[in-house]
N, C-alpha and C. Protein backbone atom coordinates (compact mmCIF):
# COMPACT_ATOMS: atom_id res chain seq x y z
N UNK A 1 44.98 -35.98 2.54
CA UNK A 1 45.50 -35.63 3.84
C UNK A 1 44.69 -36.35 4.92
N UNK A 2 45.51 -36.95 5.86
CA UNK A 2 44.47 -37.58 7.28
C UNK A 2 44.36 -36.53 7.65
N UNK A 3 43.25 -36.67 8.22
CA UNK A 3 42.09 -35.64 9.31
C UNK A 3 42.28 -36.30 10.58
N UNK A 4 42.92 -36.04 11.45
CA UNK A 4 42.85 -35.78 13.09
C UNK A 4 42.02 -35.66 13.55
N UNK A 5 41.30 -36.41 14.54
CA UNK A 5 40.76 -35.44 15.90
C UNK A 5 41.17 -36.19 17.41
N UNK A 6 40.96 -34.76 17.84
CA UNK A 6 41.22 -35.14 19.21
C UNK A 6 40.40 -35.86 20.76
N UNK A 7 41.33 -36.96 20.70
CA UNK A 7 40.80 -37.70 21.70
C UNK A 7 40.58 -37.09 23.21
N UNK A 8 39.05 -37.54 24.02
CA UNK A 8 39.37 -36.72 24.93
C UNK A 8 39.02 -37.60 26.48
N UNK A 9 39.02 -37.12 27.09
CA UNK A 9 38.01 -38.04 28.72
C UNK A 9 36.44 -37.19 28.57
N UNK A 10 35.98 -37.93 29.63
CA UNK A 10 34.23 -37.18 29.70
C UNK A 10 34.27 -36.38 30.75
N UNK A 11 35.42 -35.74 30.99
CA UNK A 11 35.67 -33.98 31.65
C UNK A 11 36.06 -32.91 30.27
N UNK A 12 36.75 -33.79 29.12
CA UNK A 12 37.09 -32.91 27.72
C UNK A 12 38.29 -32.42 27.86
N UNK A 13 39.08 -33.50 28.42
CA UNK A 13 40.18 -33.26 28.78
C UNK A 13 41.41 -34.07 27.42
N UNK A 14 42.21 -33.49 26.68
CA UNK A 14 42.52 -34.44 25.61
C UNK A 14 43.79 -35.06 26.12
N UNK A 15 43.20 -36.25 25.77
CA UNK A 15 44.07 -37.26 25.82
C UNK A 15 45.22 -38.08 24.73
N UNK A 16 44.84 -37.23 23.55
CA UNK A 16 45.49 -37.99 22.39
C UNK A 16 44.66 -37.42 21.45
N UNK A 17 45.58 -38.11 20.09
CA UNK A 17 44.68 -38.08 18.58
C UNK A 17 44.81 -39.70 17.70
N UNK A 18 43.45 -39.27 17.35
CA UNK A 18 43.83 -40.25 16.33
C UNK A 18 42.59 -40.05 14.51
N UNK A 19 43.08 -40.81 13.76
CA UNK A 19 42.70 -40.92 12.46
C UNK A 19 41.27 -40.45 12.61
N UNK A 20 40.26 -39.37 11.91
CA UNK A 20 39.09 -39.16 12.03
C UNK A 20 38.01 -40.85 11.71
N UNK A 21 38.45 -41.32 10.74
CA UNK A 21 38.14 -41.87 10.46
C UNK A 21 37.78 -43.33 11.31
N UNK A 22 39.51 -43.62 12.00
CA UNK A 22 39.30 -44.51 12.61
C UNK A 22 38.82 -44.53 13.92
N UNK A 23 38.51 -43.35 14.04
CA UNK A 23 37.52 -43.06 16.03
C UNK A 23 36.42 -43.27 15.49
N UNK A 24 35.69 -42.74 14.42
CA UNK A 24 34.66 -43.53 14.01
C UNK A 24 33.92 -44.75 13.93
N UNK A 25 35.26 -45.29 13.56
CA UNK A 25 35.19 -47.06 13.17
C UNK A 25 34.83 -47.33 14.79
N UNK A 26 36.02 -46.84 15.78
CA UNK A 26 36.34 -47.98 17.34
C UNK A 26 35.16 -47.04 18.23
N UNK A 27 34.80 -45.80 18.16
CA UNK A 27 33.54 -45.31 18.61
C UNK A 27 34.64 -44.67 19.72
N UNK A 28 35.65 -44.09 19.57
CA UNK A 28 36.28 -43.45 20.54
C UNK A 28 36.10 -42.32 20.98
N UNK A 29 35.57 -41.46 22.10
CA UNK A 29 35.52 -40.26 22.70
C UNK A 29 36.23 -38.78 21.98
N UNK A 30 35.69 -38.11 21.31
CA UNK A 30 36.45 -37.39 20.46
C UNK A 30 35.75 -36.41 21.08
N UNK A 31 36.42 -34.50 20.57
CA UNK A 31 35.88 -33.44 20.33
C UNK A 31 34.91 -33.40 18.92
N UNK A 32 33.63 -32.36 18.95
CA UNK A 32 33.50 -31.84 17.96
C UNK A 32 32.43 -30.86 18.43
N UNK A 33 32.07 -30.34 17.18
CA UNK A 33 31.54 -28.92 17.38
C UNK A 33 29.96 -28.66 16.32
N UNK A 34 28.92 -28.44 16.69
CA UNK A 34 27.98 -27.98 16.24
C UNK A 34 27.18 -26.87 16.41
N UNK A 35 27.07 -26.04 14.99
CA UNK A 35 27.46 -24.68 14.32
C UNK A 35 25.95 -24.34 14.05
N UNK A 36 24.48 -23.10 14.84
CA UNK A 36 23.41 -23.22 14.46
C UNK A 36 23.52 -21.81 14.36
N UNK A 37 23.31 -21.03 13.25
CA UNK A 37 23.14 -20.12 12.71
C UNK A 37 21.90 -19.47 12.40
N UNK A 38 21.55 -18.25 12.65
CA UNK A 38 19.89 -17.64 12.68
C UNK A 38 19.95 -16.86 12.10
N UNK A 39 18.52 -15.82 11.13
CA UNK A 39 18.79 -15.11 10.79
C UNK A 39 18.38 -14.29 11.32
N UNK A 40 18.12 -13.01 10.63
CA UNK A 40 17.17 -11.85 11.76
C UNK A 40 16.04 -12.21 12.31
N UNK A 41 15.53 -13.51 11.14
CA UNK A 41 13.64 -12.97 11.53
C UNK A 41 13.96 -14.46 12.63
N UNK A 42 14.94 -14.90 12.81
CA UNK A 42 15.20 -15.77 14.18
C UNK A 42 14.99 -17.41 13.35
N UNK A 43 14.95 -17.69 12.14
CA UNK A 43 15.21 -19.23 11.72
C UNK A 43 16.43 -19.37 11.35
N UNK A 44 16.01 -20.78 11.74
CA UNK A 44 17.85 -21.50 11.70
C UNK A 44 18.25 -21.94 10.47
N UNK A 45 19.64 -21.98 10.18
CA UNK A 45 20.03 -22.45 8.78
C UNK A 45 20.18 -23.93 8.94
N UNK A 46 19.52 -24.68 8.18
CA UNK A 46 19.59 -26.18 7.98
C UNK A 46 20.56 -26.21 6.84
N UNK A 47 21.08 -27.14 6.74
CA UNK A 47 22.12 -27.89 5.90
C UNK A 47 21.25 -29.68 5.09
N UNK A 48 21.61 -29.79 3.94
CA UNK A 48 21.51 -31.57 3.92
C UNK A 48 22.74 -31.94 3.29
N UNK A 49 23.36 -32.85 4.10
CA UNK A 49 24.84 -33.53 4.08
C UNK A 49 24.58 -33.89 2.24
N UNK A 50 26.05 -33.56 1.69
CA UNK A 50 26.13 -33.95 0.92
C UNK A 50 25.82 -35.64 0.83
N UNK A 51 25.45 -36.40 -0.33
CA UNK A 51 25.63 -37.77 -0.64
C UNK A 51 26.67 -38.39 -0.29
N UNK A 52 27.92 -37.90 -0.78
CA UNK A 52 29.32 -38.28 -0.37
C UNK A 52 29.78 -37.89 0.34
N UNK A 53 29.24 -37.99 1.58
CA UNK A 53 29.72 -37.56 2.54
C UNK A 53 30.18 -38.97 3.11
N UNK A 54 31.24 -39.33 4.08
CA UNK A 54 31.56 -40.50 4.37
C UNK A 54 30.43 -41.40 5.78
N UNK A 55 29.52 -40.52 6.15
CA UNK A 55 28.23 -40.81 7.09
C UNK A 55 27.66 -39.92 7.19
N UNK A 56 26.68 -40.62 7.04
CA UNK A 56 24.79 -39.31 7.12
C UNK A 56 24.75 -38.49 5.87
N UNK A 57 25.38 -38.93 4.82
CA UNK A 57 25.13 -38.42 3.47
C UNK A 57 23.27 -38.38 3.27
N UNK A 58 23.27 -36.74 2.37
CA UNK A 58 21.81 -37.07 2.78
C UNK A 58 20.90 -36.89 3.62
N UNK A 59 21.45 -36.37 4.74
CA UNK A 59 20.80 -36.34 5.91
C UNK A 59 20.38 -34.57 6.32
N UNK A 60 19.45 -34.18 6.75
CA UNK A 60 19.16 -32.47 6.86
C UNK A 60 19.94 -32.62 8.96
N UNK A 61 20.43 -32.00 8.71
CA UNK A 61 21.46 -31.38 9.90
C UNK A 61 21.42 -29.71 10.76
N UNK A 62 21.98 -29.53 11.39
CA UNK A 62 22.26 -27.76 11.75
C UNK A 62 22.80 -27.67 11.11
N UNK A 63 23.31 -26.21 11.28
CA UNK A 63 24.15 -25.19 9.95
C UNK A 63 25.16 -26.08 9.32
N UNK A 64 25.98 -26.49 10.13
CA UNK A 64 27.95 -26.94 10.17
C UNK A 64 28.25 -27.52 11.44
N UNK A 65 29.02 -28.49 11.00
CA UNK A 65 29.07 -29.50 12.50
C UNK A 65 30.72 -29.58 12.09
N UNK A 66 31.43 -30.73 12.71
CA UNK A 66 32.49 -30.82 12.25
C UNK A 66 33.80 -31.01 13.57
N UNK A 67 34.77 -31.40 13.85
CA UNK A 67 35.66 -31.40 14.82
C UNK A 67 37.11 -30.31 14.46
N UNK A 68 37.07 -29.61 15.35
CA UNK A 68 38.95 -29.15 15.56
C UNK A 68 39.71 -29.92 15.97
N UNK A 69 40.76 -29.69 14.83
CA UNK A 69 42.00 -30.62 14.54
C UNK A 69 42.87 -30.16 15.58
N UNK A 70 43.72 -31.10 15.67
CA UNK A 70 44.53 -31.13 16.86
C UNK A 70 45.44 -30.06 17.99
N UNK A 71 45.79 -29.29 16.17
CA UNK A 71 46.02 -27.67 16.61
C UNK A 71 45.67 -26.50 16.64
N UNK A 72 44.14 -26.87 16.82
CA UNK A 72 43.07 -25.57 16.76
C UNK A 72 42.36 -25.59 17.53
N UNK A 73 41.89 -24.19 18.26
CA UNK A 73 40.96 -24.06 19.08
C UNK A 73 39.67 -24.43 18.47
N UNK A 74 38.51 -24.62 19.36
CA UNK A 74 37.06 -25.05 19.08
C UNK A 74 36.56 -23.91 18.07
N UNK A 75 36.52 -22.57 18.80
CA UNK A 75 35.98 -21.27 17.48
C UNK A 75 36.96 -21.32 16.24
N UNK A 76 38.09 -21.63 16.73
CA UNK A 76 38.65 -21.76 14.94
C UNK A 76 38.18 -22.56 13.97
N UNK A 77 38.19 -23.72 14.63
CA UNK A 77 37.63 -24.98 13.94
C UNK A 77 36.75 -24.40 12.85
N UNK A 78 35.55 -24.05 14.17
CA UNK A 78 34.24 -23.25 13.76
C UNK A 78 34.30 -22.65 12.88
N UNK A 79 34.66 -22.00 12.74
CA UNK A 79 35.18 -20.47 11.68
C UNK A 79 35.56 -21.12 10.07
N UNK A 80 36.19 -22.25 10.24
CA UNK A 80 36.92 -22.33 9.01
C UNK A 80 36.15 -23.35 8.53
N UNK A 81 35.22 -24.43 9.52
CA UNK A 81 34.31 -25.46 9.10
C UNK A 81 33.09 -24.05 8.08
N UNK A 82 32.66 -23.76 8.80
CA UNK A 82 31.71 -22.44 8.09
C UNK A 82 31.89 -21.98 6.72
N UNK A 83 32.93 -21.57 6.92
CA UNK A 83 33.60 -20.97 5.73
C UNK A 83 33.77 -21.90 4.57
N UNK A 84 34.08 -23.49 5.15
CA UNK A 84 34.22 -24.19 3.89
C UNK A 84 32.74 -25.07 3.40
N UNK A 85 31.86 -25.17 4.52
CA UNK A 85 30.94 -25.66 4.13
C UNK A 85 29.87 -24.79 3.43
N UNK A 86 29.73 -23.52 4.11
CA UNK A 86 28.84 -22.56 2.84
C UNK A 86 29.24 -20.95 2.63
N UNK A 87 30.48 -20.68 2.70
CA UNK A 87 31.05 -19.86 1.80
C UNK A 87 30.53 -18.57 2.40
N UNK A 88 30.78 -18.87 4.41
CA UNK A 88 30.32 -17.48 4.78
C UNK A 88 30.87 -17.76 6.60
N UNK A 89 31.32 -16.30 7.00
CA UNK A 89 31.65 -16.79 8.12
C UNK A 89 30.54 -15.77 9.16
N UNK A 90 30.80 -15.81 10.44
CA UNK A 90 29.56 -15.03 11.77
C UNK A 90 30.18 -14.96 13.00
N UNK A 91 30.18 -14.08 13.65
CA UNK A 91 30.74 -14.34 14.78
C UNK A 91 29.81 -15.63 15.63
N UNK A 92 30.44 -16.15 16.40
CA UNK A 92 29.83 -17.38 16.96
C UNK A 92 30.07 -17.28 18.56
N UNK A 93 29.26 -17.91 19.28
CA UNK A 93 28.86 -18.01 20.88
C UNK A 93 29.24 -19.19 21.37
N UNK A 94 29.44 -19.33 22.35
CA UNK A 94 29.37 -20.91 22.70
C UNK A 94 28.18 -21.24 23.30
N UNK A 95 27.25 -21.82 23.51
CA UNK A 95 26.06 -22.42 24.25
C UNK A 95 25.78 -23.25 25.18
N UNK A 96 26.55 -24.50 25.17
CA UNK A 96 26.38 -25.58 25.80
C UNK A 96 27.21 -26.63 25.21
N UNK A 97 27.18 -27.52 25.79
CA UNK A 97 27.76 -28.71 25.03
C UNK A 97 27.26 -30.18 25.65
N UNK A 98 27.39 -31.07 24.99
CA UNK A 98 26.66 -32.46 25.18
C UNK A 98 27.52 -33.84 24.83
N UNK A 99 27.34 -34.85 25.57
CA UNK A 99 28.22 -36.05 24.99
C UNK A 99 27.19 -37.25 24.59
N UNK A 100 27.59 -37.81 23.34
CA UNK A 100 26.80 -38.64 23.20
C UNK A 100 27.38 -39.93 22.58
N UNK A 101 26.66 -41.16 22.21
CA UNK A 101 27.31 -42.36 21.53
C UNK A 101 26.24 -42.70 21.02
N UNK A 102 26.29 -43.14 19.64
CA UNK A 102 25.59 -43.72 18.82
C UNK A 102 25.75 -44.56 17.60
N UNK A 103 25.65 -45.32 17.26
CA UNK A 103 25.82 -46.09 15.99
C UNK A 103 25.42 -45.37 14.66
N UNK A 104 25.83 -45.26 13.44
CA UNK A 104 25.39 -44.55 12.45
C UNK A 104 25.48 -45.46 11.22
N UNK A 105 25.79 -45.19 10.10
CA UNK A 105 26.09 -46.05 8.78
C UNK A 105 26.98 -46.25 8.85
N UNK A 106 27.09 -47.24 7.75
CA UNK A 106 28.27 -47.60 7.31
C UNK A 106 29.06 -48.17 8.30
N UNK A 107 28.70 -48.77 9.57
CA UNK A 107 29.63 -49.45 10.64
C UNK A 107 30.32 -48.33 11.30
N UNK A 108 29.56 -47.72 11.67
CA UNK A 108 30.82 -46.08 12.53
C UNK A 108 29.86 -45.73 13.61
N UNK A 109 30.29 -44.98 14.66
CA UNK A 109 30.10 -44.39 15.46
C UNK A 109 30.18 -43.07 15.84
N UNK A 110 29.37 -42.57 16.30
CA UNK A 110 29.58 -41.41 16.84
C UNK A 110 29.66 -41.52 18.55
N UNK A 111 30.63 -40.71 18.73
CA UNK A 111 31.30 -40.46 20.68
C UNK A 111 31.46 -39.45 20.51
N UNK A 112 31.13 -38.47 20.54
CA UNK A 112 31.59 -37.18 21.30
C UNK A 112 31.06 -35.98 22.14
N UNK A 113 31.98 -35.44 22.95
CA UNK A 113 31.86 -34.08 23.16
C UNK A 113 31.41 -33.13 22.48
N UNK A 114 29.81 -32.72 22.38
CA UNK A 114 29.65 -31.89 20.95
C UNK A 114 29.56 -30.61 21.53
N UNK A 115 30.28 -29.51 21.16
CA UNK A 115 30.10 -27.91 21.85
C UNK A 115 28.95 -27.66 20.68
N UNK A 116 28.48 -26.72 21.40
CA UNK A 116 27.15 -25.80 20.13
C UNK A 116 27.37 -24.52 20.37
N UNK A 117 27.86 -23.67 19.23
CA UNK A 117 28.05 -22.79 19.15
C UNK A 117 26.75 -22.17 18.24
N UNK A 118 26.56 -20.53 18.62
CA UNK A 118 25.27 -20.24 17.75
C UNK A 118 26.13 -18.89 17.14
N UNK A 119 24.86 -18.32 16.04
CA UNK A 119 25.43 -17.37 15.75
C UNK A 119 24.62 -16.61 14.66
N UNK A 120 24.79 -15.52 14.00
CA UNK A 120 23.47 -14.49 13.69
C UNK A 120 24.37 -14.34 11.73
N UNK A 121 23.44 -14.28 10.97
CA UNK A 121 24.24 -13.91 9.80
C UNK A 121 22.74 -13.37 9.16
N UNK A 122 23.01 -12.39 8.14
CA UNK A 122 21.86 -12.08 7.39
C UNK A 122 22.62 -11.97 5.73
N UNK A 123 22.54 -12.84 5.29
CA UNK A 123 22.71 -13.67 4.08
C UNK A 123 22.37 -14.68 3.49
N UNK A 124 22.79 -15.69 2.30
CA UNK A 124 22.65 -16.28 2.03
C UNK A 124 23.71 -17.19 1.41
N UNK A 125 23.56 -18.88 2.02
CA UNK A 125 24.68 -19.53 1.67
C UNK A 125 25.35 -19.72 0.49
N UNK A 126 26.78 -20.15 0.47
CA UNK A 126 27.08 -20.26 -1.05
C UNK A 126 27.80 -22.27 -0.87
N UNK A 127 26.70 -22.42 -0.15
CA UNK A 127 27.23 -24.45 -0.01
C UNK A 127 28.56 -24.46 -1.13
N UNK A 128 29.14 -25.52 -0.72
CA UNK A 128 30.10 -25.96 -1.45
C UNK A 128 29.57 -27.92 -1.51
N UNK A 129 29.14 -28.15 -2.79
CA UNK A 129 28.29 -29.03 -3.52
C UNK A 129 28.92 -30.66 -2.86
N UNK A 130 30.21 -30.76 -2.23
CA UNK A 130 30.81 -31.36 -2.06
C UNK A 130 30.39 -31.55 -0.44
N UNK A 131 29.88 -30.70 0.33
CA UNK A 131 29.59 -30.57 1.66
C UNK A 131 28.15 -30.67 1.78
N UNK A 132 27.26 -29.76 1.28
CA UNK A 132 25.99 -29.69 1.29
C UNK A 132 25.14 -29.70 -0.04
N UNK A 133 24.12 -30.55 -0.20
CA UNK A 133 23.53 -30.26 -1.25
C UNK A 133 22.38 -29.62 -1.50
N UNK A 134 22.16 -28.62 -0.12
CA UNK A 134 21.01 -27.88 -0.03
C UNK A 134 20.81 -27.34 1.25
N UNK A 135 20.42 -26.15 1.35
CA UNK A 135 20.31 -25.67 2.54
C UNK A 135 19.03 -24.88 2.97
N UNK A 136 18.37 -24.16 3.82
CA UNK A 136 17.36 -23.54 4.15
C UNK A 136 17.14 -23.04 5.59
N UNK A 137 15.70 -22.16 5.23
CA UNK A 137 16.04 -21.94 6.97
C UNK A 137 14.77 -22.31 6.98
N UNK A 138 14.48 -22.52 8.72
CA UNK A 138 13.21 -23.02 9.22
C UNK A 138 13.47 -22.44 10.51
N UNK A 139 11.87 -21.83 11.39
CA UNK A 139 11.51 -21.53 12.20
C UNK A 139 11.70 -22.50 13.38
N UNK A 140 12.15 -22.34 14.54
CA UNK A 140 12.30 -23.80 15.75
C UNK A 140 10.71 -24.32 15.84
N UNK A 141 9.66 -24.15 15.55
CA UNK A 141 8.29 -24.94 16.00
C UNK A 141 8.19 -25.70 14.70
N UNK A 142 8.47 -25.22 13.66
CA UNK A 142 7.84 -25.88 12.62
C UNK A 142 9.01 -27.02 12.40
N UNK A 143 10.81 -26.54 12.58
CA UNK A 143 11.66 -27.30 12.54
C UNK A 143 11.50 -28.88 14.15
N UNK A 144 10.79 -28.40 15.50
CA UNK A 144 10.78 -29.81 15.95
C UNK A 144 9.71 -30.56 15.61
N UNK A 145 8.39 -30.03 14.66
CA UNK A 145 7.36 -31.09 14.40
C UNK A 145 7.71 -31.24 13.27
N UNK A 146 9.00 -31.10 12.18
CA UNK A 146 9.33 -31.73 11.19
C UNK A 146 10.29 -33.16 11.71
N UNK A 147 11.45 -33.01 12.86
CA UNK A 147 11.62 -33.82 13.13
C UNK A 147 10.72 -34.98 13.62
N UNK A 148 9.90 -34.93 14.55
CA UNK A 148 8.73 -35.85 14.82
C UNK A 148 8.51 -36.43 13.71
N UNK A 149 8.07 -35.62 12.90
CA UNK A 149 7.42 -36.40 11.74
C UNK A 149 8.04 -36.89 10.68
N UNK A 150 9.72 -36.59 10.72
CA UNK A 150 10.37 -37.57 9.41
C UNK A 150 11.89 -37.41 10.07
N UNK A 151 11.69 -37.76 11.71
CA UNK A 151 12.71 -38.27 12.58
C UNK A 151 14.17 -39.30 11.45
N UNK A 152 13.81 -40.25 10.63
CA UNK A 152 14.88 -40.43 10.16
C UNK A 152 15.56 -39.65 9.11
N UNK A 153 15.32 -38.71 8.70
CA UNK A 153 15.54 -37.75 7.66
C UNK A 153 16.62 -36.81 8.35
N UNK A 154 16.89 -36.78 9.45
CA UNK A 154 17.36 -35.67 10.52
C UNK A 154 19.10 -36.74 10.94
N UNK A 155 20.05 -35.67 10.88
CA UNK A 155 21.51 -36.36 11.34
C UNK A 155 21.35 -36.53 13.09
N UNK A 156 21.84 -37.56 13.58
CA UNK A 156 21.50 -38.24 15.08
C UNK A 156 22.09 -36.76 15.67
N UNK A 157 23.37 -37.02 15.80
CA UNK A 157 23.86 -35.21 16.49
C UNK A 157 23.00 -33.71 16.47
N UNK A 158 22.21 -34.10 15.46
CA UNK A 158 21.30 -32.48 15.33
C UNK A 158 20.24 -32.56 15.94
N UNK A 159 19.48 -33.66 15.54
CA UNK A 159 18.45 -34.09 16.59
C UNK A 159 18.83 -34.17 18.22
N UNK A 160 19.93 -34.29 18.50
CA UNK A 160 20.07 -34.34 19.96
C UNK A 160 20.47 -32.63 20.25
N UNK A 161 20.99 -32.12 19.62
CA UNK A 161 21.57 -30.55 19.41
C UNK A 161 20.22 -29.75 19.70
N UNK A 162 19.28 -29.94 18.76
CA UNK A 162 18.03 -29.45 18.63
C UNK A 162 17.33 -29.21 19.97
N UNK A 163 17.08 -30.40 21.31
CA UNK A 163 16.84 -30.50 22.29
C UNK A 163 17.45 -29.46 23.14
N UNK A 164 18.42 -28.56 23.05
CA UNK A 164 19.31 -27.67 23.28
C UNK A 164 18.46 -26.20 23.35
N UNK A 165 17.33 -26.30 22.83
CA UNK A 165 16.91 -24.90 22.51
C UNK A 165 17.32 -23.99 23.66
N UNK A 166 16.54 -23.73 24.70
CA UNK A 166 16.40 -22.95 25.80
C UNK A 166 18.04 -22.47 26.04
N UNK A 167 19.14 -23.54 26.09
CA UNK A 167 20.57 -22.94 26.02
C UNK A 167 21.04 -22.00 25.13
N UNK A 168 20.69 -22.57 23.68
CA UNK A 168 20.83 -21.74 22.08
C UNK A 168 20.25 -20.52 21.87
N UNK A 169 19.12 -20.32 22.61
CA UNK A 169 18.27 -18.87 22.58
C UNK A 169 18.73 -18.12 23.83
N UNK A 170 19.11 -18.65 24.70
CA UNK A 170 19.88 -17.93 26.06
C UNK A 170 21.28 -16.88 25.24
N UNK A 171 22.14 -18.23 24.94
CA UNK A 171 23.30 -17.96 24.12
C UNK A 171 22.72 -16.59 23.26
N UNK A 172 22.22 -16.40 21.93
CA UNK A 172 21.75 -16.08 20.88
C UNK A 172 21.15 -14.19 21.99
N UNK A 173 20.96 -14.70 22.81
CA UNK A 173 20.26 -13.22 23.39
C UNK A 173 21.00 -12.47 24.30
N UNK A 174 22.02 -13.54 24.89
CA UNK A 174 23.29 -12.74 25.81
C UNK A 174 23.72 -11.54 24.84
N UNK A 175 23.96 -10.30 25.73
CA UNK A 175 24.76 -9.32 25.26
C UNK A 175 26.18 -9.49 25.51
């Protein structure tokens, strides 16, 4: 099945769709959504991209990232990205959101509108082997002097997500 996403302006206004794949390739302005999940004692769930993943295979990330398809709201997206990447869903917040462009593997790009949604679960993942090949949680001090120190090990979007704290813990503490 093609995967959609939606094209947008830098107000997030959509303008169109096209092939996930091929906004990648042309570096076109898209939606998407990144998913940071805590537990009680307040660490975040890390993810590492599956291998086969089609970019950043391999790579340690936030919880669930991912774009809503053309006919879904952003928390739906959310909801069902969750659900398929580790076999658990949370109610979720919105936080902030950020636009960025960057070059990645494999000749692709990343453009988008990234919303960050947060959200509280006290469990444990059930990855789906095909999405993630490992997951964990880590504390935010020990998780930004891991980035520092093995900065390429980290997906470009999470590392910029990460910078987000003060919004994500705002979010995370609103009643």
């Amino acid at each position: 099945m093609q995967e959609k996403v939606i094209l947008v302006t830098h107000q997030d206004q959509k303008i169109g769709e096209m092939d996930k794949l091929e906004a990648h390739r042309e570096g076109k302005l898209h939606r998407a959504f990144s998913i940071l999940v805590f537990n009680p004692a307040g660490q975040l769930l890390l993810q590492k991209r599956a291998e086969t993943k089609y970019h950043s295979g391999g790579l340690w990330t936030n919880t669930c990232d991912g774009h809503p398809r053309p006919d879904e709201t952003i928390q739906a997206a959310a909801h069902r990205r969750l659900y398929e990447e580790l076999g658990f869903d949370c109610p979720l917040k919105k936080a902030c959101r950020f636009t960025y462009w960057v070059k990645i593997d494999h000749g692709l790009k990343e453009h988008e509108i990234d919303h960050i949604l947060v959200g509280r679960f006290d469990g444990e993942p059930t990855p789906d082997p095909a999405e993630a090949s490992a997951c964990r949680w880590i504390d935010w001090d020990t998780l930004e002097q891991e980035v520092k120190d093995h900065f390429d090990d980290y997906a470009s979007w999470s590392k910029i997500a990460f910078t987000y704290r003060a919004q994500i813990e705002a979010a995370l503490n609103e009643k």
